[in-house]
C-alpha atoms as a PDB file:
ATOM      1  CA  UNK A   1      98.612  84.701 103.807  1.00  0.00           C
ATOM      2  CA  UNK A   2      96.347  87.472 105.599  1.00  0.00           C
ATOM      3  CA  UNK A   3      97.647  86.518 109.112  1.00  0.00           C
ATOM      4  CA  UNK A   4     101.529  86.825 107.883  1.00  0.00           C
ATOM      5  CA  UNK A   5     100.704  90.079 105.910  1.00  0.00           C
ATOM      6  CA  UNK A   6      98.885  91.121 109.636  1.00  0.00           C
ATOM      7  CA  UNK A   7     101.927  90.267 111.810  1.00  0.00           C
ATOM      8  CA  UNK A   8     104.341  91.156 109.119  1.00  0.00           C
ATOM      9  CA  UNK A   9     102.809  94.904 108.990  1.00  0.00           C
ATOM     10  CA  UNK A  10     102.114  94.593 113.077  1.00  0.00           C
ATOM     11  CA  UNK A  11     106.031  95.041 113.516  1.00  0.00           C
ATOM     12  CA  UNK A  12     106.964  97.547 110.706  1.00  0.00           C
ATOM     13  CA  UNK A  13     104.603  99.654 112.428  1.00  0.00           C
ATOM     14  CA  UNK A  14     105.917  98.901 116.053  1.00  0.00           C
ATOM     15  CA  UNK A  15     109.582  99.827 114.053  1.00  0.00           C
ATOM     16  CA  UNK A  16     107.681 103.176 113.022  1.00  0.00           C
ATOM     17  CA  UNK A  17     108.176 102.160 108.897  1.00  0.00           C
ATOM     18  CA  UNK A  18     105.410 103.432 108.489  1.00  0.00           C
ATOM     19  CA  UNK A  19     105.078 103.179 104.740  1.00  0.00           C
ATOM     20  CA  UNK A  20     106.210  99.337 104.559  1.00  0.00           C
ATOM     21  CA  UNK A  21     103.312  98.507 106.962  1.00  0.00           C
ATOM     22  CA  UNK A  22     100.850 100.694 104.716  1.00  0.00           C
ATOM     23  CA  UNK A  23     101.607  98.683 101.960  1.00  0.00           C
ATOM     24  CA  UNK A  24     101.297  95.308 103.823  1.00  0.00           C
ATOM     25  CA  UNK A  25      98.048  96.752 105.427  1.00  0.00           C
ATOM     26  CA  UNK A  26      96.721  97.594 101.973  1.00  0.00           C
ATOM     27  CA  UNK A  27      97.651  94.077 100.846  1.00  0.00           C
ATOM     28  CA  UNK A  28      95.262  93.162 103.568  1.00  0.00           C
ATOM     29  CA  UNK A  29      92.770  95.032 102.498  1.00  0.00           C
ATOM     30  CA  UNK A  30      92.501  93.913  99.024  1.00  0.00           C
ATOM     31  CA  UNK A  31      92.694  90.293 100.087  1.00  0.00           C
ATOM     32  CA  UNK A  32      89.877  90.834 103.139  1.00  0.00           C
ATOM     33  CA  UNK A  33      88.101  94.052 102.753  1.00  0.00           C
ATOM     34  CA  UNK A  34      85.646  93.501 105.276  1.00  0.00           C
ATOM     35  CA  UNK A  35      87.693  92.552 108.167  1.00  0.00           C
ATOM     36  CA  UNK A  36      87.539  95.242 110.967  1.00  0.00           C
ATOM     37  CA  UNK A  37      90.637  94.092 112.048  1.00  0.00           C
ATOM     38  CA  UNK A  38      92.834  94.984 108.920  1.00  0.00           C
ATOM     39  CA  UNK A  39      90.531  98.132 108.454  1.00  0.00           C
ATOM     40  CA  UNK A  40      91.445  99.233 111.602  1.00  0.00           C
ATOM     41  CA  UNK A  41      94.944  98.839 111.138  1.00  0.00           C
ATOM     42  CA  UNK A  42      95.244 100.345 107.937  1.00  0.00           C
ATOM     43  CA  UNK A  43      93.445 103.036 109.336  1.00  0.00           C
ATOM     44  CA  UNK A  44      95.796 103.657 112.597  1.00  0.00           C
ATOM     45  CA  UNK A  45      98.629 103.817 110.284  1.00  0.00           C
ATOM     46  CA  UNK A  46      96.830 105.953 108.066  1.00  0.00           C
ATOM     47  CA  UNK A  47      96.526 108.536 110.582  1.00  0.00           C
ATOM     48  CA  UNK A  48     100.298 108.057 111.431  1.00  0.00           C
ATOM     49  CA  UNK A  49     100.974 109.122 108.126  1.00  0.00           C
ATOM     50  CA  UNK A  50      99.006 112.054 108.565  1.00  0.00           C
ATOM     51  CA  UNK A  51      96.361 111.031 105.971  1.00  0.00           C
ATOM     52  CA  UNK A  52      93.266 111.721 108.776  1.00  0.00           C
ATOM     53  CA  UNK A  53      90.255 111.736 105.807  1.00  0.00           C
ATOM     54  CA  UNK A  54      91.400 107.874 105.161  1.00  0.00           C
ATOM     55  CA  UNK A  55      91.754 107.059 108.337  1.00  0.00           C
ATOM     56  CA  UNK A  56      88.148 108.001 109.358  1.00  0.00           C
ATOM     57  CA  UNK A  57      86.633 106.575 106.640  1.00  0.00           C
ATOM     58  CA  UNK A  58      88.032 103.289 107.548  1.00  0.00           C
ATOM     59  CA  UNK A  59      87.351 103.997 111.205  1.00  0.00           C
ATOM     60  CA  UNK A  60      83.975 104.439 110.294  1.00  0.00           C
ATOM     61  CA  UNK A  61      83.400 101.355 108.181  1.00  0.00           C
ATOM     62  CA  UNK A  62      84.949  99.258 111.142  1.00  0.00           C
ATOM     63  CA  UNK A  63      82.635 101.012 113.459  1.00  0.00           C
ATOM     64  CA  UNK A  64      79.534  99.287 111.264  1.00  0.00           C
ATOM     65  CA  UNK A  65      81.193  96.082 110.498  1.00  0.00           C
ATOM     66  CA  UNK A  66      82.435  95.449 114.582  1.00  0.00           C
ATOM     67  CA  UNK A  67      79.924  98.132 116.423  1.00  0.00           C
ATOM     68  CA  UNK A  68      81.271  96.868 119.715  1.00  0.00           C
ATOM     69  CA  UNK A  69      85.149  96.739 119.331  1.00  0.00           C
ATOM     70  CA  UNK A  70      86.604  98.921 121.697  1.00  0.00           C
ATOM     71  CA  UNK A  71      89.784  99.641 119.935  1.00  0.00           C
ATOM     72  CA  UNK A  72      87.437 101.252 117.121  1.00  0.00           C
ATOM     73  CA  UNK A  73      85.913 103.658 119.036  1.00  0.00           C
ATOM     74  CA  UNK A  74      89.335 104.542 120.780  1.00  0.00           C
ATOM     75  CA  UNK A  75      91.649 104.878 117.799  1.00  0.00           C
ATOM     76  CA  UNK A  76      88.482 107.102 116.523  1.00  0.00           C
ATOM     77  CA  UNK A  77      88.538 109.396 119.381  1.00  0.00           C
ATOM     78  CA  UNK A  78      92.011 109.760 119.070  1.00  0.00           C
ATOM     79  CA  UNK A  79      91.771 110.912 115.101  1.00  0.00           C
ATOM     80  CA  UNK A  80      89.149 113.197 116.083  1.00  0.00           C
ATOM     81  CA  UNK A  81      91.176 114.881 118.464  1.00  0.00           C
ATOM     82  CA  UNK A  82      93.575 115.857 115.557  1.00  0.00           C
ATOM     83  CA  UNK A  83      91.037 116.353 113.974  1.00  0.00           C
ATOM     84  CA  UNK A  84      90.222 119.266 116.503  1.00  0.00           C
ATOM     85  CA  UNK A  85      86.666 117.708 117.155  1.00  0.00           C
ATOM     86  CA  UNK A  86      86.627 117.583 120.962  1.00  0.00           C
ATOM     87  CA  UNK A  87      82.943 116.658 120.985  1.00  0.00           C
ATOM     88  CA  UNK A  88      82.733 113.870 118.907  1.00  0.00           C
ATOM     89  CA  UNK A  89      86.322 112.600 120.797  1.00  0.00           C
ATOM     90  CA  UNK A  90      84.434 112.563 123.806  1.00  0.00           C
ATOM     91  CA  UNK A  91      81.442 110.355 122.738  1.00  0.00           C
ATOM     92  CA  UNK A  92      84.056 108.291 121.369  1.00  0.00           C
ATOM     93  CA  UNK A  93      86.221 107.720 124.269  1.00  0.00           C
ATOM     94  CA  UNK A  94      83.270 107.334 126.293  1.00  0.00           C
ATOM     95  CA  UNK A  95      82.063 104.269 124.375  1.00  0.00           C
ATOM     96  CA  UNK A  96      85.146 102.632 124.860  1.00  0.00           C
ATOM     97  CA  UNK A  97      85.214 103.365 128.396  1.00  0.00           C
ATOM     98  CA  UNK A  98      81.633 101.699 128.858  1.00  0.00           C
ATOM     99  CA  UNK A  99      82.783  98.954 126.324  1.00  0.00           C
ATOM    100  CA  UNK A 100      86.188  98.224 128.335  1.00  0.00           C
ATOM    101  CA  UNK A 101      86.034  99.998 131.646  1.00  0.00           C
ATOM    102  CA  UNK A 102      89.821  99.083 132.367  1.00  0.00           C
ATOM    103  CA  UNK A 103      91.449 100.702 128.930  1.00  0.00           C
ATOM    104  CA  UNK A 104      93.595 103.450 130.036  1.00  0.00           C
ATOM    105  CA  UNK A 105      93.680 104.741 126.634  1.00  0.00           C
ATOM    106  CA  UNK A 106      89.983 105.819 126.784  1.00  0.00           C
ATOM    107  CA  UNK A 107      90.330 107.638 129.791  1.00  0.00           C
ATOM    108  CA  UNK A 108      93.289 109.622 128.159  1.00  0.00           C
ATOM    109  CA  UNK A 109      91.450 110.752 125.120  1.00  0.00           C
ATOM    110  CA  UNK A 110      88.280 111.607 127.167  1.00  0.00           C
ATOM    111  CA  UNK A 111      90.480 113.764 129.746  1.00  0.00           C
ATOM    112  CA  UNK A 112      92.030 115.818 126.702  1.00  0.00           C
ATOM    113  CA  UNK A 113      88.963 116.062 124.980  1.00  0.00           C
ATOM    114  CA  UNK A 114      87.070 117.520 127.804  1.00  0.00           C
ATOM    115  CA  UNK A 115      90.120 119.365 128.744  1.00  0.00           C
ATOM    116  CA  UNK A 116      89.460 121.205 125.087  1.00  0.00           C
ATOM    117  CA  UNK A 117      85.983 121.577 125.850  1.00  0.00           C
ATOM    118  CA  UNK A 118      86.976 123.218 129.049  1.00  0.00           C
ATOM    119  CA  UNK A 119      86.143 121.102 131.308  1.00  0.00           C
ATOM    120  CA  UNK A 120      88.886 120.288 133.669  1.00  0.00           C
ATOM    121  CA  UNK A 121      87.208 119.042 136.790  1.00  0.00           C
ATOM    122  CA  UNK A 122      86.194 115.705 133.813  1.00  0.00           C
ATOM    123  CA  UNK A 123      89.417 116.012 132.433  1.00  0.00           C
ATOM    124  CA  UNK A 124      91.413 115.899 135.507  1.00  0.00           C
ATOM    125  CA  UNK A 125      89.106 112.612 136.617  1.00  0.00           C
ATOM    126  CA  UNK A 126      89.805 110.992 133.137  1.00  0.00           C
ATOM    127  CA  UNK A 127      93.199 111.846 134.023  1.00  0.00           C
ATOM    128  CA  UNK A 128      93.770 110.335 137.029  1.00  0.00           C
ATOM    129  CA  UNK A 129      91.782 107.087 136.164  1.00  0.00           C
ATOM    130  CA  UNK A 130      93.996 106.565 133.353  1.00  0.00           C
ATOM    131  CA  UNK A 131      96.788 106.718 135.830  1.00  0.00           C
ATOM    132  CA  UNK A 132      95.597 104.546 138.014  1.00  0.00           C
ATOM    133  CA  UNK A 133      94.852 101.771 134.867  1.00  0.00           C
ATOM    134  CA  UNK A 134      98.524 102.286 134.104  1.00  0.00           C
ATOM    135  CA  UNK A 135     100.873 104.043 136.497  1.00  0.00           C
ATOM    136  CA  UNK A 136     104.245 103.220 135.177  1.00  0.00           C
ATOM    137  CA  UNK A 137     104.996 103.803 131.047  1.00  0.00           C
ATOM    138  CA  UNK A 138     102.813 106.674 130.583  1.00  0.00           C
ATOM    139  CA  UNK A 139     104.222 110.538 130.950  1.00  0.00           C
ATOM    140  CA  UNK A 140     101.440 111.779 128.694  1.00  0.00           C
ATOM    141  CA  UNK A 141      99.074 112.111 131.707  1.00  0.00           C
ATOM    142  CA  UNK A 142     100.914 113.188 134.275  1.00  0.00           C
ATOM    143  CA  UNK A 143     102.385 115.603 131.897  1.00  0.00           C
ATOM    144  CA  UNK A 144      98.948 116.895 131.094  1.00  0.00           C
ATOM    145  CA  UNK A 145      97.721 117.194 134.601  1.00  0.00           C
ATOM    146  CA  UNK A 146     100.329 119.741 135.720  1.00  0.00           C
ATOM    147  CA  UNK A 147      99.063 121.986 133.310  1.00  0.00           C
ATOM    148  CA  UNK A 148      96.087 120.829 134.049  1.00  0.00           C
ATOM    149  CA  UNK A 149      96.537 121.875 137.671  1.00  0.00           C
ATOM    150  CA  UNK A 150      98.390 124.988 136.794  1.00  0.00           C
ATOM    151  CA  UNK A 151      95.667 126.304 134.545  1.00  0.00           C
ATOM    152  CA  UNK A 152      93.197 125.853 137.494  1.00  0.00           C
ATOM    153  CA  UNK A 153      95.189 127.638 139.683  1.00  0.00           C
ATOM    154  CA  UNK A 154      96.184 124.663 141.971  1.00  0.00           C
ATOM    155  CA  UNK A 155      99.940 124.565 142.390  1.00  0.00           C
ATOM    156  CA  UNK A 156      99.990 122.397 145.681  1.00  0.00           C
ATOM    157  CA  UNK A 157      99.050 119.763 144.067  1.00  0.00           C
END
């Protein structure tokens, strides 16, 4: 039953139904409340539905129950960048980055969290490496590293 409730709520998310796969990903919950697998996915679409104070507090009990998981750490650096914490984004992103040096995703949250820290030299770095992990797909970057570049005053580039 947990692994059809899992798959079930896997693609109403991917369909953005957001509530329908909230209510599957509860279902989860109550059935397996200690699996950092359906904590972390009730907590991604959590913060889709804009309710960040759940969504951490699941991120954080996922964090003790799977201290290694990679996609913990990463989802949490990307609620605490709406969560306009920069700092603790960065830590974040950087433990997924030494925890899975190839996941793009990382590198994006640790370029725009040290780009809100003001540090664009890191940010542009994160940038580009995020790029390079996945060139095609992904405007986001490239997006954010003309401004990037503009900001610094470097319009050749």
């Amino acid at each position: 039953m947990l692994p059809n409730l899992l798959v079930e709520g896997d693609r109403l998310y991917a369909a953005k139904q957001l509530a329908a796969a909230t209510a599957l990903f509860r279902q989860a919950f109550l059935l397996s409340p200690a699996d950092p697998n359906v904590l972390l996915r009730l907590a991604v679409v959590l913060a889709e539905s804009d309710d960040l104070y759940s969504s951490a507090t699941l991120l954080r009990w996922a964090e003790r129950l799977a201290p290694l998981s990679v996609d913990v750490h990463s989802n949490r650096a990307s609620l605490q960048l709406r969560q306009k914490e920069p700092e603790m984004a960065a830590v974040s992103a950087s433990r997924a980055i030494v925890l899975d040096p190839c996941r793009w995703g990382a590198y994006t949250n640790f370029a725009v969290a040290n780009q809100s820290l003001a540090l664009p030299e890191q940010a542009l770095c994160h940038y580009e490496r995020s790029l390079q992990l996945r060139p095609s797909g992904n405007d986001h970057p490239r997006v954010n590293i003309g401004q990037l570049l503009l900001s610094m005053g470097r319009f050749a580039e």
